[in-house]
C-alpha atoms as a PDB file:
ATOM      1  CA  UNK A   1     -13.449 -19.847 -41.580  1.00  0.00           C
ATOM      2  CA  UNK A   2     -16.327 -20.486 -38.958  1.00  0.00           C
ATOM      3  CA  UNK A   3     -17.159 -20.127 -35.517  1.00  0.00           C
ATOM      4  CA  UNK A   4     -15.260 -23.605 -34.881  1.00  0.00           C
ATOM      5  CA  UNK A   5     -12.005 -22.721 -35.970  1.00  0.00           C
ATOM      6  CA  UNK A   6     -11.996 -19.517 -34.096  1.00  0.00           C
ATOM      7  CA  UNK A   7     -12.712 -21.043 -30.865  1.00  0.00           C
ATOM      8  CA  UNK A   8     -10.105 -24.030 -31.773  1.00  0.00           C
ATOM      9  CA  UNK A   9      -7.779 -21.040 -31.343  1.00  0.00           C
ATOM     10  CA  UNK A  10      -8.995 -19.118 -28.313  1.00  0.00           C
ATOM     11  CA  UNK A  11      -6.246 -18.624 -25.728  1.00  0.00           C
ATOM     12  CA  UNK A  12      -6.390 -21.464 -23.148  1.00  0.00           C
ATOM     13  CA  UNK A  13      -4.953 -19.810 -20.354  1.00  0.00           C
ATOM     14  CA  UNK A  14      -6.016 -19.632 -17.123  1.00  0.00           C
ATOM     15  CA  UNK A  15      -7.666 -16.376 -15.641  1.00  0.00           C
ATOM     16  CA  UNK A  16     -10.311 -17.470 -13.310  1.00  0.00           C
ATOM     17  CA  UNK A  17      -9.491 -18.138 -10.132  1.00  0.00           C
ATOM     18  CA  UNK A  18      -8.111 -22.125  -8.949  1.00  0.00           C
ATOM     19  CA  UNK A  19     -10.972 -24.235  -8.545  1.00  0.00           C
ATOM     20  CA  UNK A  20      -9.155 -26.665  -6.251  1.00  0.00           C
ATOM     21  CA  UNK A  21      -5.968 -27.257  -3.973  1.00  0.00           C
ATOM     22  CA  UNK A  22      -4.149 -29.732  -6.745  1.00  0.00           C
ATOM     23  CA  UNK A  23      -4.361 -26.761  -9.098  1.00  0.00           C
ATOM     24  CA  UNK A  24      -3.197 -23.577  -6.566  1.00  0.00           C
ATOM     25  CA  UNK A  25      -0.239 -26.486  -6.499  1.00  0.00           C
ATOM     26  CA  UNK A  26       0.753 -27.129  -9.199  1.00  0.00           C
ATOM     27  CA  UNK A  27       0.773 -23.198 -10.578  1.00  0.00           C
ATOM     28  CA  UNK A  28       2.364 -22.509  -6.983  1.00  0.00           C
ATOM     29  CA  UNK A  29       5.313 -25.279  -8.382  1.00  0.00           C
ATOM     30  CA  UNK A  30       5.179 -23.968 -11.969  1.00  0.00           C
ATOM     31  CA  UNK A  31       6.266 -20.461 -10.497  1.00  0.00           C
ATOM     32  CA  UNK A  32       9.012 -22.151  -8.526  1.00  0.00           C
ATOM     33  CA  UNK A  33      10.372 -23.674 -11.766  1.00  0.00           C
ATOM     34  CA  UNK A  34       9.768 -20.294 -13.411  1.00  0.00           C
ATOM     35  CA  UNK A  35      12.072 -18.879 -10.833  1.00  0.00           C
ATOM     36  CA  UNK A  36      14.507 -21.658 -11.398  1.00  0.00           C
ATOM     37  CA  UNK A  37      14.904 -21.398 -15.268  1.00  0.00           C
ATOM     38  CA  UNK A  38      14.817 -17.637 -15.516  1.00  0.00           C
ATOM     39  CA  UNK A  39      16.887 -16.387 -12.604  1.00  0.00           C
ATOM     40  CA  UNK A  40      20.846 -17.141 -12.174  1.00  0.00           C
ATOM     41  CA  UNK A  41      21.107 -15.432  -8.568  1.00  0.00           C
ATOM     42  CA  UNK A  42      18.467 -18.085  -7.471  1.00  0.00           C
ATOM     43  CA  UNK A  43      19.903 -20.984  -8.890  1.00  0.00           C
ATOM     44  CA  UNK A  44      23.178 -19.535  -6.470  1.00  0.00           C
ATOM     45  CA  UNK A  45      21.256 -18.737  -3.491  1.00  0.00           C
ATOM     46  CA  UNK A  46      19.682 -23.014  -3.831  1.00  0.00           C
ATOM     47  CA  UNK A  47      23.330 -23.828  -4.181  1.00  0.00           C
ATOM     48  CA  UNK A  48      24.607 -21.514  -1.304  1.00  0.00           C
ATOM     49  CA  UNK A  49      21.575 -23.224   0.515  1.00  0.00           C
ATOM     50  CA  UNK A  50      22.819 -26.475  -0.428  1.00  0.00           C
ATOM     51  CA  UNK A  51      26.315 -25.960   1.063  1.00  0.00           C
ATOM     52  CA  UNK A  52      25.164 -24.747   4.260  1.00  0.00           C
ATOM     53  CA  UNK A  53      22.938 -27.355   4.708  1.00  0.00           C
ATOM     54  CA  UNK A  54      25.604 -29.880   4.271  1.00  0.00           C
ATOM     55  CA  UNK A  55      28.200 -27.867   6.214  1.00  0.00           C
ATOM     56  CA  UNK A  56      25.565 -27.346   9.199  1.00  0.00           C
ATOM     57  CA  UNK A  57      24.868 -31.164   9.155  1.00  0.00           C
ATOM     58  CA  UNK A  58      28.669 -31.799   9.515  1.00  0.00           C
ATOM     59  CA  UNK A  59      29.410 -29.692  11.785  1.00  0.00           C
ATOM     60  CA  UNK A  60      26.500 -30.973  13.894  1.00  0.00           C
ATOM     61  CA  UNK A  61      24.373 -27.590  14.460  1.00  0.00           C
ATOM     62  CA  UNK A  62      22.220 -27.532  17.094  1.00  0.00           C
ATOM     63  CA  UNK A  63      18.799 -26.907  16.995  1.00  0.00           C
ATOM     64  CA  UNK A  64      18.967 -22.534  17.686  1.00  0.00           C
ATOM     65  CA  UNK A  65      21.394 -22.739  15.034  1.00  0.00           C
ATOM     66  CA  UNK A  66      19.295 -24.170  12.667  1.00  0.00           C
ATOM     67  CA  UNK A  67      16.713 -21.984  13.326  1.00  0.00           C
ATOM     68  CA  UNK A  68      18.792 -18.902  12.903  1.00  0.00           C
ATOM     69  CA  UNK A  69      19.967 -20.501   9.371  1.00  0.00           C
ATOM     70  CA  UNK A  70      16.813 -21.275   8.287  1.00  0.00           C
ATOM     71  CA  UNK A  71      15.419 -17.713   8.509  1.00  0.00           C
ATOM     72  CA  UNK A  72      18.075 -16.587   6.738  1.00  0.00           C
ATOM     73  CA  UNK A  73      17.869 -18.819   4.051  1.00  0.00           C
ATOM     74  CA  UNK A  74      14.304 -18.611   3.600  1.00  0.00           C
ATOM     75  CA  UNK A  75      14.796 -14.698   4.190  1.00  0.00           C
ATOM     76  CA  UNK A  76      17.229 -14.418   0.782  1.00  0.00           C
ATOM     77  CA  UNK A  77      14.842 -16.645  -1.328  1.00  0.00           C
ATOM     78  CA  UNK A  78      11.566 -14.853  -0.755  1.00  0.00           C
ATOM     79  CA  UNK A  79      13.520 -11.640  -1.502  1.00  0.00           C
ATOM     80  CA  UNK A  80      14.645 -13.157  -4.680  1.00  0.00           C
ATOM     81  CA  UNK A  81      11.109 -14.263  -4.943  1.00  0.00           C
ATOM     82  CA  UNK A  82       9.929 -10.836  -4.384  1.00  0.00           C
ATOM     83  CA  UNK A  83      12.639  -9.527  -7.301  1.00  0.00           C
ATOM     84  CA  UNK A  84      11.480 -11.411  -9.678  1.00  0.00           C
ATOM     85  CA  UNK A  85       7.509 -10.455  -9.340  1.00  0.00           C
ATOM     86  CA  UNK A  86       9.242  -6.565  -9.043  1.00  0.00           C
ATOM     87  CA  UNK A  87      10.870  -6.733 -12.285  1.00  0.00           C
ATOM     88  CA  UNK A  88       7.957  -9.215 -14.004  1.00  0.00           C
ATOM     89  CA  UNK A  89       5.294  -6.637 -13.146  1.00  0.00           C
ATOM     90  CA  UNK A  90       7.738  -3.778 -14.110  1.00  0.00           C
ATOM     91  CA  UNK A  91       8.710  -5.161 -17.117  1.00  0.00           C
ATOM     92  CA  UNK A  92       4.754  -6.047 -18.721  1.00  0.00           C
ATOM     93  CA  UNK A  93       4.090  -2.163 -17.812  1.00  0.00           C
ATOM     94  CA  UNK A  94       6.864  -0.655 -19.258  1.00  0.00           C
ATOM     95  CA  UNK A  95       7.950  -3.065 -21.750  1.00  0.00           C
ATOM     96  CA  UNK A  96      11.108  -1.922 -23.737  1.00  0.00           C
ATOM     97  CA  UNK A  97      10.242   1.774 -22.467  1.00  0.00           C
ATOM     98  CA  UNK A  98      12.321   3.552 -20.187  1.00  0.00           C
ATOM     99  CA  UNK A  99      10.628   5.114 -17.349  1.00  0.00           C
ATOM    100  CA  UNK A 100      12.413   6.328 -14.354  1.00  0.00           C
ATOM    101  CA  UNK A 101      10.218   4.821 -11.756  1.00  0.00           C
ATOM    102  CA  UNK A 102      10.814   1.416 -13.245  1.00  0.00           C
ATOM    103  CA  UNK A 103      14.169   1.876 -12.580  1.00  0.00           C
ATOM    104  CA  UNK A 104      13.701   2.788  -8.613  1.00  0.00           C
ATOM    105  CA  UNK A 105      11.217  -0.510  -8.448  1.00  0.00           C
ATOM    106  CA  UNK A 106      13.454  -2.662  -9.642  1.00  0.00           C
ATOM    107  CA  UNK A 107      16.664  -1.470  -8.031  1.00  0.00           C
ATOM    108  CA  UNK A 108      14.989  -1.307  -4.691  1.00  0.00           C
ATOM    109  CA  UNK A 109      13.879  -4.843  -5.245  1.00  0.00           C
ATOM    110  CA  UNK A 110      17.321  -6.115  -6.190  1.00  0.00           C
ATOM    111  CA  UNK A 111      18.577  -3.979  -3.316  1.00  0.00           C
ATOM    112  CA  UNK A 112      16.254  -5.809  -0.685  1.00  0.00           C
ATOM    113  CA  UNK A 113      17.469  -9.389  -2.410  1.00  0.00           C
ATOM    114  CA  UNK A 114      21.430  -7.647  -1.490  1.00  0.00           C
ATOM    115  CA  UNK A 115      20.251  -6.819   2.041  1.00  0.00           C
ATOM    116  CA  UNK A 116      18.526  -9.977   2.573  1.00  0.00           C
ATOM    117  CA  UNK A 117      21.577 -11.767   1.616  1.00  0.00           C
ATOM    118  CA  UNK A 118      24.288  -9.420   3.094  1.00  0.00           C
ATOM    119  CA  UNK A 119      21.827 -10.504   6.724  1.00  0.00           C
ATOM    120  CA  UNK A 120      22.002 -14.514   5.471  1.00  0.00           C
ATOM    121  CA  UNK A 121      26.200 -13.558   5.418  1.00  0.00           C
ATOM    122  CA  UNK A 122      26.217 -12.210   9.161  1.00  0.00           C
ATOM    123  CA  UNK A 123      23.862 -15.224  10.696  1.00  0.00           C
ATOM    124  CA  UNK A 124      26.178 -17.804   8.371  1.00  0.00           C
ATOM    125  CA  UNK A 125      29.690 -15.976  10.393  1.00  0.00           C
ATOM    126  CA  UNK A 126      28.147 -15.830  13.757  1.00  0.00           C
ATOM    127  CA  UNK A 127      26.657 -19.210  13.411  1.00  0.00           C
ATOM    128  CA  UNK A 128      29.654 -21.520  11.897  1.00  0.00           C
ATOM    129  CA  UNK A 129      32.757 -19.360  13.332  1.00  0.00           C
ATOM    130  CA  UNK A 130      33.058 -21.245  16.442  1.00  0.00           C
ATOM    131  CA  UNK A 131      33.093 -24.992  14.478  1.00  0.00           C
ATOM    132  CA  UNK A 132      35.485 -23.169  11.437  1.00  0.00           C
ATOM    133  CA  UNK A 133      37.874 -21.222  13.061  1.00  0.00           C
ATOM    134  CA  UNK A 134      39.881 -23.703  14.905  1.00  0.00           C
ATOM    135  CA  UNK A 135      39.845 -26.042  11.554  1.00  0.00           C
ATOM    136  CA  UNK A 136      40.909 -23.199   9.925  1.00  0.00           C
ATOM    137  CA  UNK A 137      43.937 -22.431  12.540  1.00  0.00           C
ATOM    138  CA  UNK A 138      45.039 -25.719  12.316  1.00  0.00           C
ATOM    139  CA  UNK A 139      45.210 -25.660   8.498  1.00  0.00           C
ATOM    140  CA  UNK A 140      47.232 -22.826   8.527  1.00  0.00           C
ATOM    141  CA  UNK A 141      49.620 -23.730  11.023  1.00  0.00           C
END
């Protein structure tokens, strides 16, 4: 074997910083799909999203309301966001090692993903209650 061959199979990964905007992109959208493929709770939270969306367009939101949605939406998937770098980082230091610590990062990071949500639940109530409640009066009637 020569020099050749070993540099045919050199790692070809990335660990410089971005030279250019196109590339911060498109590693900035690679992480997204990351996120995507690897986490269930996200895949929910895009769905939850989803619904509300279509619910608040419906319903005919105004533009406060939207506001108030869209914090709280955005507010639950950087937290997930958040998570996930938590339990990657965690995970490459302790690898299949059990450390206590590594426990308390990760649960606190899952926690703040439970807050941010339980916060997305309260906006979501106080937000469509007065379009749902008389729909849902008349249903059960």
């Amino acid at each position: 074997m020569d020099s050749k061959d070993n540099k045919k199979k050199e790692d070809t990964h990335q660990v410089h910083k971005n030279s250019h905007f196109v590339q911060a992109f498109g590693h900035a959208m690679a992480g997204i799909g990351e996120l995507l493929v690897r986490e269930r709770n996200m895949r929910f939270h895009i769905f939850a999203a989803c619904v509300v969306l279509i619910v608040g367009i419906y319903v005919d939101l105004g533009r406060s309301d939207w506001l108030w949605i869209s914090v709280a939406v955005f507010t639950v998937i950087s937290a997930e966001f958040l998570n996930t770098v938590v339990e990657a980082i965690v995970d490459l230091i302790v690898g299949e090692n059990y450390h206590p610590l590594a426990k308390v990062a990760k649960d606190v990071a899952s926690g703040g993903v439970l807050a941010a949500a339980a916060f997305a639940i309260v906006v979501g109530i106080l937000i469509f209650q007065p379009y749902l409640l008389p729909n849902l009066q008349m249903i059960f009637k």
